[in-house]
C-alpha atoms as a PDB file:
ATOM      1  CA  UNK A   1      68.818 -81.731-101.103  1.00  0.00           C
ATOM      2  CA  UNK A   2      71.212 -82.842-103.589  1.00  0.00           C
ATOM      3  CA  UNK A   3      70.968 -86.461-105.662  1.00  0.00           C
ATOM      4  CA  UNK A   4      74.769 -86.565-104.997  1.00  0.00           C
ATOM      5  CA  UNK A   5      75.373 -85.682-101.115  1.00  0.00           C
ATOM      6  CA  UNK A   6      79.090 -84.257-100.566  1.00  0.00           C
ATOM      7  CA  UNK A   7      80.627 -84.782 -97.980  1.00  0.00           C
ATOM      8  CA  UNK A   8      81.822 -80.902 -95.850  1.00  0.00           C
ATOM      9  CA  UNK A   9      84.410 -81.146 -93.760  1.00  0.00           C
ATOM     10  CA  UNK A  10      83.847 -77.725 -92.123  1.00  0.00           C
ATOM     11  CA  UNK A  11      86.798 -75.981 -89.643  1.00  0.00           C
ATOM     12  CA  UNK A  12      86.956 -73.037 -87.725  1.00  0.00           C
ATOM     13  CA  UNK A  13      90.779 -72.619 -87.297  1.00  0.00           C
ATOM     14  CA  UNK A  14      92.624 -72.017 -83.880  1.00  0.00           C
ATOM     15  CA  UNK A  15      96.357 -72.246 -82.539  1.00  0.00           C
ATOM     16  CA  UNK A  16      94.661 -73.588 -78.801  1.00  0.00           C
ATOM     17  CA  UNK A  17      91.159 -75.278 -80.559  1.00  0.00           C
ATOM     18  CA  UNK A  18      89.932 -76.292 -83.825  1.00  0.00           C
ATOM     19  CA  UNK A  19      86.242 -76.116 -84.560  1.00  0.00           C
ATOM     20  CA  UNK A  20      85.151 -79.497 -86.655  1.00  0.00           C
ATOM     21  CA  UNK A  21      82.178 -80.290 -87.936  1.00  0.00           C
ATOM     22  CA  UNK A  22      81.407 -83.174 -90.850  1.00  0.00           C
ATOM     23  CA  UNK A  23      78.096 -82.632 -92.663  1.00  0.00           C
ATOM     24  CA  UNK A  24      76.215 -84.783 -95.341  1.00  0.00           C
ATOM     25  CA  UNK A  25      73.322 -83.691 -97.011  1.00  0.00           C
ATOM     26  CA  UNK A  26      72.267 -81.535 -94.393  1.00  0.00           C
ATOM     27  CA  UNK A  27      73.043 -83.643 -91.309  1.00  0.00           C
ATOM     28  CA  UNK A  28      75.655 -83.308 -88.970  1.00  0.00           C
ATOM     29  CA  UNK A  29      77.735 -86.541 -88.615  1.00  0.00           C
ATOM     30  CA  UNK A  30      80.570 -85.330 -86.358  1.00  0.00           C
ATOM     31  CA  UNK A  31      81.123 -82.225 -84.440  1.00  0.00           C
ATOM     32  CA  UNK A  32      84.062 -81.154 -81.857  1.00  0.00           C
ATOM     33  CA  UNK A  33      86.407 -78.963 -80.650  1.00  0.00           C
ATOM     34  CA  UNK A  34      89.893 -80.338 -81.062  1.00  0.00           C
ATOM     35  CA  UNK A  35      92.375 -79.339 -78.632  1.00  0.00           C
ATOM     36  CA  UNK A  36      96.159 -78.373 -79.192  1.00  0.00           C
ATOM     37  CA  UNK A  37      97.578 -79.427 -76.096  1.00  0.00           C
ATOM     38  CA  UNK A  38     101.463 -78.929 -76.865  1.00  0.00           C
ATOM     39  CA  UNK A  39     101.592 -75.828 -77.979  1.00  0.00           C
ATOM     40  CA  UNK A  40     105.347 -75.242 -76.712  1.00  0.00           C
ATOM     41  CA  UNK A  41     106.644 -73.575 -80.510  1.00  0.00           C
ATOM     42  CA  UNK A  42     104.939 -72.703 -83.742  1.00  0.00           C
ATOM     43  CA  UNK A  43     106.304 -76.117 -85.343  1.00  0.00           C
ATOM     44  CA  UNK A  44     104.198 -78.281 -82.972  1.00  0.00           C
ATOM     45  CA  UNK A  45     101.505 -76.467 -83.279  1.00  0.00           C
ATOM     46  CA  UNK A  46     101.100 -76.883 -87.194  1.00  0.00           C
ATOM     47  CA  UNK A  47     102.067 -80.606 -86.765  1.00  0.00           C
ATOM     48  CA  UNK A  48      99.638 -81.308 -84.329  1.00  0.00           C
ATOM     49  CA  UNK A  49      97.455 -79.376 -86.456  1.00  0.00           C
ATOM     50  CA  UNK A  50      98.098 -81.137 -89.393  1.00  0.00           C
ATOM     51  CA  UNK A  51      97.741 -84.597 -88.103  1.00  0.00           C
ATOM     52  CA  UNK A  52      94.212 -83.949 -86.553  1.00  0.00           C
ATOM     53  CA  UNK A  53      93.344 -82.545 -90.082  1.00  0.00           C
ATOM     54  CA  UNK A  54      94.523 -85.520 -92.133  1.00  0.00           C
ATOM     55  CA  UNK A  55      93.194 -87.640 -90.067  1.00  0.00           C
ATOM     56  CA  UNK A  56      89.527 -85.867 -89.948  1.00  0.00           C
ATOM     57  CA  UNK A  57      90.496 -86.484 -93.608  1.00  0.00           C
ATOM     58  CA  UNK A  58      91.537 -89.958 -93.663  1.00  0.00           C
ATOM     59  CA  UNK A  59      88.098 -91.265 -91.109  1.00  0.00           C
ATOM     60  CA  UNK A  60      85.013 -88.826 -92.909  1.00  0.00           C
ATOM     61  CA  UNK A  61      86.627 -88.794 -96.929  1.00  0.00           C
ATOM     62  CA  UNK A  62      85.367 -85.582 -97.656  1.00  0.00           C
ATOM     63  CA  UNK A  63      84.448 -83.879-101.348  1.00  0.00           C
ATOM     64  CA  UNK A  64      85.153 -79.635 -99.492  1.00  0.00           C
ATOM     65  CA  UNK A  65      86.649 -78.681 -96.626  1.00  0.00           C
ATOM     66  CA  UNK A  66      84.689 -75.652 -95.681  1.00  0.00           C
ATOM     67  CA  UNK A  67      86.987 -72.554 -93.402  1.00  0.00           C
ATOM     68  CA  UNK A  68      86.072 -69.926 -91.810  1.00  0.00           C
ATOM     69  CA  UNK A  69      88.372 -66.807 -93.172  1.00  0.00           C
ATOM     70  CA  UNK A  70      90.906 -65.514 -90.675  1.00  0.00           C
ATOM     71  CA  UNK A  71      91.333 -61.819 -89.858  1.00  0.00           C
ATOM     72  CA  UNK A  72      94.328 -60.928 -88.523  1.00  0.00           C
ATOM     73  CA  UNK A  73      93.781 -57.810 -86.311  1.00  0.00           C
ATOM     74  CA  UNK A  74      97.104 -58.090 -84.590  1.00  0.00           C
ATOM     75  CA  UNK A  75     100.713 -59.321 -84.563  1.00  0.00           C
ATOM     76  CA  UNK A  76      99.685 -62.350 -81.990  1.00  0.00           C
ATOM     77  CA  UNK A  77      97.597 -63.455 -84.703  1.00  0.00           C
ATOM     78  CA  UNK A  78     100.180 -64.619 -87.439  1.00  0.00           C
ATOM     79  CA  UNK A  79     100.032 -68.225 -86.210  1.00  0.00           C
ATOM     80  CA  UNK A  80      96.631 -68.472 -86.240  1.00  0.00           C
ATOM     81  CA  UNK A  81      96.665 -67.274 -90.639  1.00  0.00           C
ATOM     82  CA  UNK A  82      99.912 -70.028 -90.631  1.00  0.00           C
ATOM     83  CA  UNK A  83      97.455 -72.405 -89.075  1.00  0.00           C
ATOM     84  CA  UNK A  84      94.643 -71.692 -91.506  1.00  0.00           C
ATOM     85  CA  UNK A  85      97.093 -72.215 -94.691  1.00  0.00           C
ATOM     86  CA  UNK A  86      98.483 -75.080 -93.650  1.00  0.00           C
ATOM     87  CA  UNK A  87      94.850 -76.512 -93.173  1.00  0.00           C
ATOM     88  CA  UNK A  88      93.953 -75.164 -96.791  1.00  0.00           C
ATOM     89  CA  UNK A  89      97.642 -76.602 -98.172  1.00  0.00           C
ATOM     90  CA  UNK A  90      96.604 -80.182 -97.178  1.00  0.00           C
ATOM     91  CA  UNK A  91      92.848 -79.570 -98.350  1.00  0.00           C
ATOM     92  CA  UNK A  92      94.659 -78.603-101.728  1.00  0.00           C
ATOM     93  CA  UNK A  93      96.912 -81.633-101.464  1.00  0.00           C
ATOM     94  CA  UNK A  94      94.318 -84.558-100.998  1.00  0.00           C
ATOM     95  CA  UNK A  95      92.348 -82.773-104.014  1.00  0.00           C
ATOM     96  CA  UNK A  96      89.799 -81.047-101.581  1.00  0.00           C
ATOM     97  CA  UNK A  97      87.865 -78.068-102.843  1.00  0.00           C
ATOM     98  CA  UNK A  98      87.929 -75.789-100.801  1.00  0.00           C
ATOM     99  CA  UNK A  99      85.242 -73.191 -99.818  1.00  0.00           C
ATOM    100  CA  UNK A 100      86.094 -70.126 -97.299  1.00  0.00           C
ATOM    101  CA  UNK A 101      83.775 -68.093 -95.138  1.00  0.00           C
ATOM    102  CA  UNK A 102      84.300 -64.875 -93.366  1.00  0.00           C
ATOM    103  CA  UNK A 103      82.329 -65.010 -90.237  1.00  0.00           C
ATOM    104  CA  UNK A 104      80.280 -61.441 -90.522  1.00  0.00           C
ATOM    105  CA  UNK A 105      78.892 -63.262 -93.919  1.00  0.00           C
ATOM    106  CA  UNK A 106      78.212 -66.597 -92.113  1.00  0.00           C
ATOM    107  CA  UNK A 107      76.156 -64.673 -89.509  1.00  0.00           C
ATOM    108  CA  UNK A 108      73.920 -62.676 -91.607  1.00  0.00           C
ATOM    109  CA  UNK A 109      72.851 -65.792 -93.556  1.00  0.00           C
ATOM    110  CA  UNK A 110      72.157 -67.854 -90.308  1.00  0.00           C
ATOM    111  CA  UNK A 111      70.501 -65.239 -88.868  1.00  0.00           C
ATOM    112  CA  UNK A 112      69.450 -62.776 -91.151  1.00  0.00           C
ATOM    113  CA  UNK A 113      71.338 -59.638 -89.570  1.00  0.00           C
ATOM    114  CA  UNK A 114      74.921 -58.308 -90.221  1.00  0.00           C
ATOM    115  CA  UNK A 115      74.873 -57.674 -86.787  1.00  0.00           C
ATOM    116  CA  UNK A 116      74.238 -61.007 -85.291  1.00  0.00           C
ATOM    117  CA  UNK A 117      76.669 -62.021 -82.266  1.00  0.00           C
ATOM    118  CA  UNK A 118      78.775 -65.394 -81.828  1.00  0.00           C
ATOM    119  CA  UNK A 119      75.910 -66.718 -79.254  1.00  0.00           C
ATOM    120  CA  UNK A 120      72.995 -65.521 -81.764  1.00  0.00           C
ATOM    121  CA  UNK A 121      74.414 -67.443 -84.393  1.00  0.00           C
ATOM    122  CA  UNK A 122      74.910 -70.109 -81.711  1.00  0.00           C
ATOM    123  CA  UNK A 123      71.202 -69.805 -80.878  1.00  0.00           C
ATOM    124  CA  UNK A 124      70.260 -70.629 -84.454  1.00  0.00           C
ATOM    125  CA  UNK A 125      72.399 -73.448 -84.685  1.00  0.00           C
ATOM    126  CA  UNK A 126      70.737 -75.429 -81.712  1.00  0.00           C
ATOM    127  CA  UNK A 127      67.347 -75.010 -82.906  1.00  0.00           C
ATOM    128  CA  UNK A 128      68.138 -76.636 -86.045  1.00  0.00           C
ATOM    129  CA  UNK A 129      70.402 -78.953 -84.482  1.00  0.00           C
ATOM    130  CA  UNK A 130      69.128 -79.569 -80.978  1.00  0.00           C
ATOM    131  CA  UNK A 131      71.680 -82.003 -79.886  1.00  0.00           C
ATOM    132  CA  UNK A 132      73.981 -78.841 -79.887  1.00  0.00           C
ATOM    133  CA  UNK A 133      71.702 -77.342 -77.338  1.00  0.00           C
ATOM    134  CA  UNK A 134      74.430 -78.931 -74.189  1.00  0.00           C
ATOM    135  CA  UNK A 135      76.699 -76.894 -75.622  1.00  0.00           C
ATOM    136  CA  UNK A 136      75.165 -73.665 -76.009  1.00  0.00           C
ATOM    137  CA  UNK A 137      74.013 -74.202 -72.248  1.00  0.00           C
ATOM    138  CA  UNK A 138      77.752 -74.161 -70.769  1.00  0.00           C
ATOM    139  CA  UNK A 139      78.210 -71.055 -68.663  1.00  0.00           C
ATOM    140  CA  UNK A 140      81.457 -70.064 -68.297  1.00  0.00           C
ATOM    141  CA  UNK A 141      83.087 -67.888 -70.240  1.00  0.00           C
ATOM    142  CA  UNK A 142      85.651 -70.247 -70.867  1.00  0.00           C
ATOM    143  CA  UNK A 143      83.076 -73.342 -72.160  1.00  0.00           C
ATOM    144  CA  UNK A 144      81.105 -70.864 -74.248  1.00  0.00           C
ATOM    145  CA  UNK A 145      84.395 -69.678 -75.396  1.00  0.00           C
ATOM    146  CA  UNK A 146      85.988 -73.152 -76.393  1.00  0.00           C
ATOM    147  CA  UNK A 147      82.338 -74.336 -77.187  1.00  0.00           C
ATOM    148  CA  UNK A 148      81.842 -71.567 -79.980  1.00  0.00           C
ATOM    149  CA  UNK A 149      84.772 -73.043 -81.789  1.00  0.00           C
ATOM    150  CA  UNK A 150      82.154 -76.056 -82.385  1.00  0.00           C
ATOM    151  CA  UNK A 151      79.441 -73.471 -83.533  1.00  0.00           C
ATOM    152  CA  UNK A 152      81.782 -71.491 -85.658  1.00  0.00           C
ATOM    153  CA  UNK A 153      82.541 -74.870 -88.063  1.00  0.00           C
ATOM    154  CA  UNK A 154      78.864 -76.134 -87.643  1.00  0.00           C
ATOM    155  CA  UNK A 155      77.842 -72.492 -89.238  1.00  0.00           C
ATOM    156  CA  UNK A 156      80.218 -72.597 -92.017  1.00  0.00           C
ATOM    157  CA  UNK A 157      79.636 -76.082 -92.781  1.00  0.00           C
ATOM    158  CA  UNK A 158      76.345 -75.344 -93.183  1.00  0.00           C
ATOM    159  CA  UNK A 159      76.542 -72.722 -95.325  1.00  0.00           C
ATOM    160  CA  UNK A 160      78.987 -73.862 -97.577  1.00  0.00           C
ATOM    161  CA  UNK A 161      76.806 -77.259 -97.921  1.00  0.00           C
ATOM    162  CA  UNK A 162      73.557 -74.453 -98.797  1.00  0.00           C
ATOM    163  CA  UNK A 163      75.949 -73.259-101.948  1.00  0.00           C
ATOM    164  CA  UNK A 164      76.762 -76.191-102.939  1.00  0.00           C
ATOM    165  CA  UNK A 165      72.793 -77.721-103.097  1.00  0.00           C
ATOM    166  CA  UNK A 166      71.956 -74.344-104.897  1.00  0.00           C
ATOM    167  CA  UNK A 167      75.357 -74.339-107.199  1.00  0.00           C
ATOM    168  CA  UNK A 168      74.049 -78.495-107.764  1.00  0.00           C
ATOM    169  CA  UNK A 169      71.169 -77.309-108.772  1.00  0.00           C
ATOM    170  CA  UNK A 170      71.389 -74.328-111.105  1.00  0.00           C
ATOM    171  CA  UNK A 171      74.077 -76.689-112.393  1.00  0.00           C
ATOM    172  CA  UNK A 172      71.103 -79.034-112.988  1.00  0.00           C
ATOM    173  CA  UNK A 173      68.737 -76.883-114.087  1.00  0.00           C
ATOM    174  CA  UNK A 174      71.033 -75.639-117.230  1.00  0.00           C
ATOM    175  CA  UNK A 175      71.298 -79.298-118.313  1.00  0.00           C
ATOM    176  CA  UNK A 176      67.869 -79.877-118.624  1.00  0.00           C
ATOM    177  CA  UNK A 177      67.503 -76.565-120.432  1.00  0.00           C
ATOM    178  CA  UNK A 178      70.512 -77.376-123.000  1.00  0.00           C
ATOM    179  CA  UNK A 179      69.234 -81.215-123.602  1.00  0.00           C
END
């Protein structure tokens, strides 16, 4: 890996869940679903939003905030894009660089196929991380569900951390030419 480790703080957005995940040099060192409990009006929802992002912010100090890219396929889904900018607005304004994934691209990387499903990408995850493995077991449709939102971050964490080590060290490799 990288001489100098950065720090990802990796999200998978949501108006009901967040997907977090903090990764350093290729190690997780948090990973969670954070909850929106109030969601009564739009406003609440981007300040509760906010606050769990700052203080993800404030606790891990990251370098990026990695994000998995929002599509919006339908009306309902306009919060969800606010929710996204507002993440990437406070990523801008604690000088965060910011790195952002669609998930089709996150998926064929993991596991090598376009085509690769939520769970498959899931799958992948837990053999590299195995203490993920409780929560690819949940059975519900509602734990897989909420759970996946902890997957989805994981996976874009990961891959924004694999650009980064190869961007670090092409980076590298053109100094040593040039000197």
């Amino acid at each position: 890996m990288s001489n100098n480790p950065s720090i990802i703080l990796a999200i998978a957005p949501g108006t009901h869940e967040l997907g977090v995940a903090v990764i350093n040099n290729a190690e997780l060192l948090y990973y969670g679903v954070k909850t929106v409990s109030k969601r009564k009006n739009p406003l609440t929802v981007l300040e509760i939003v906010s606050s769990q992002i700052r203080n993800l912010i404030k606790k891990y100090r990251p370098d990026y905030l990695a994000i998995k890219a929002v599509v919006i396929r339908q009306k309902s889904y306009a919060l969800l894009a606010i929710v996204a900018e507002q993440i990437k607005a406070i990523a801008k304004e604690l000088n965060l660089l910011i790195c952002e994934y669609a998930s089709i691209s996150v998926r064929k990387r993991l596991c090598e196929t376009g085509r690769a499903t939520r769970r498959e990408t899931a799958e992948v995850l837990t053999k590299r991380f195995p203490e993920l493995k409780r929560f690819f077991l949940r059975t519900t449709k509602w734990e897989r569900d909420y759970y996946g939102n902890l997957f989805d971050a994981v996976a874009v964490g990961i891959i924004s951390e694999e650009d980064l080590t190869a961007e670090s060290k092409a980076s590298k490799e053109a100094e040593t030419i040039n000197s």
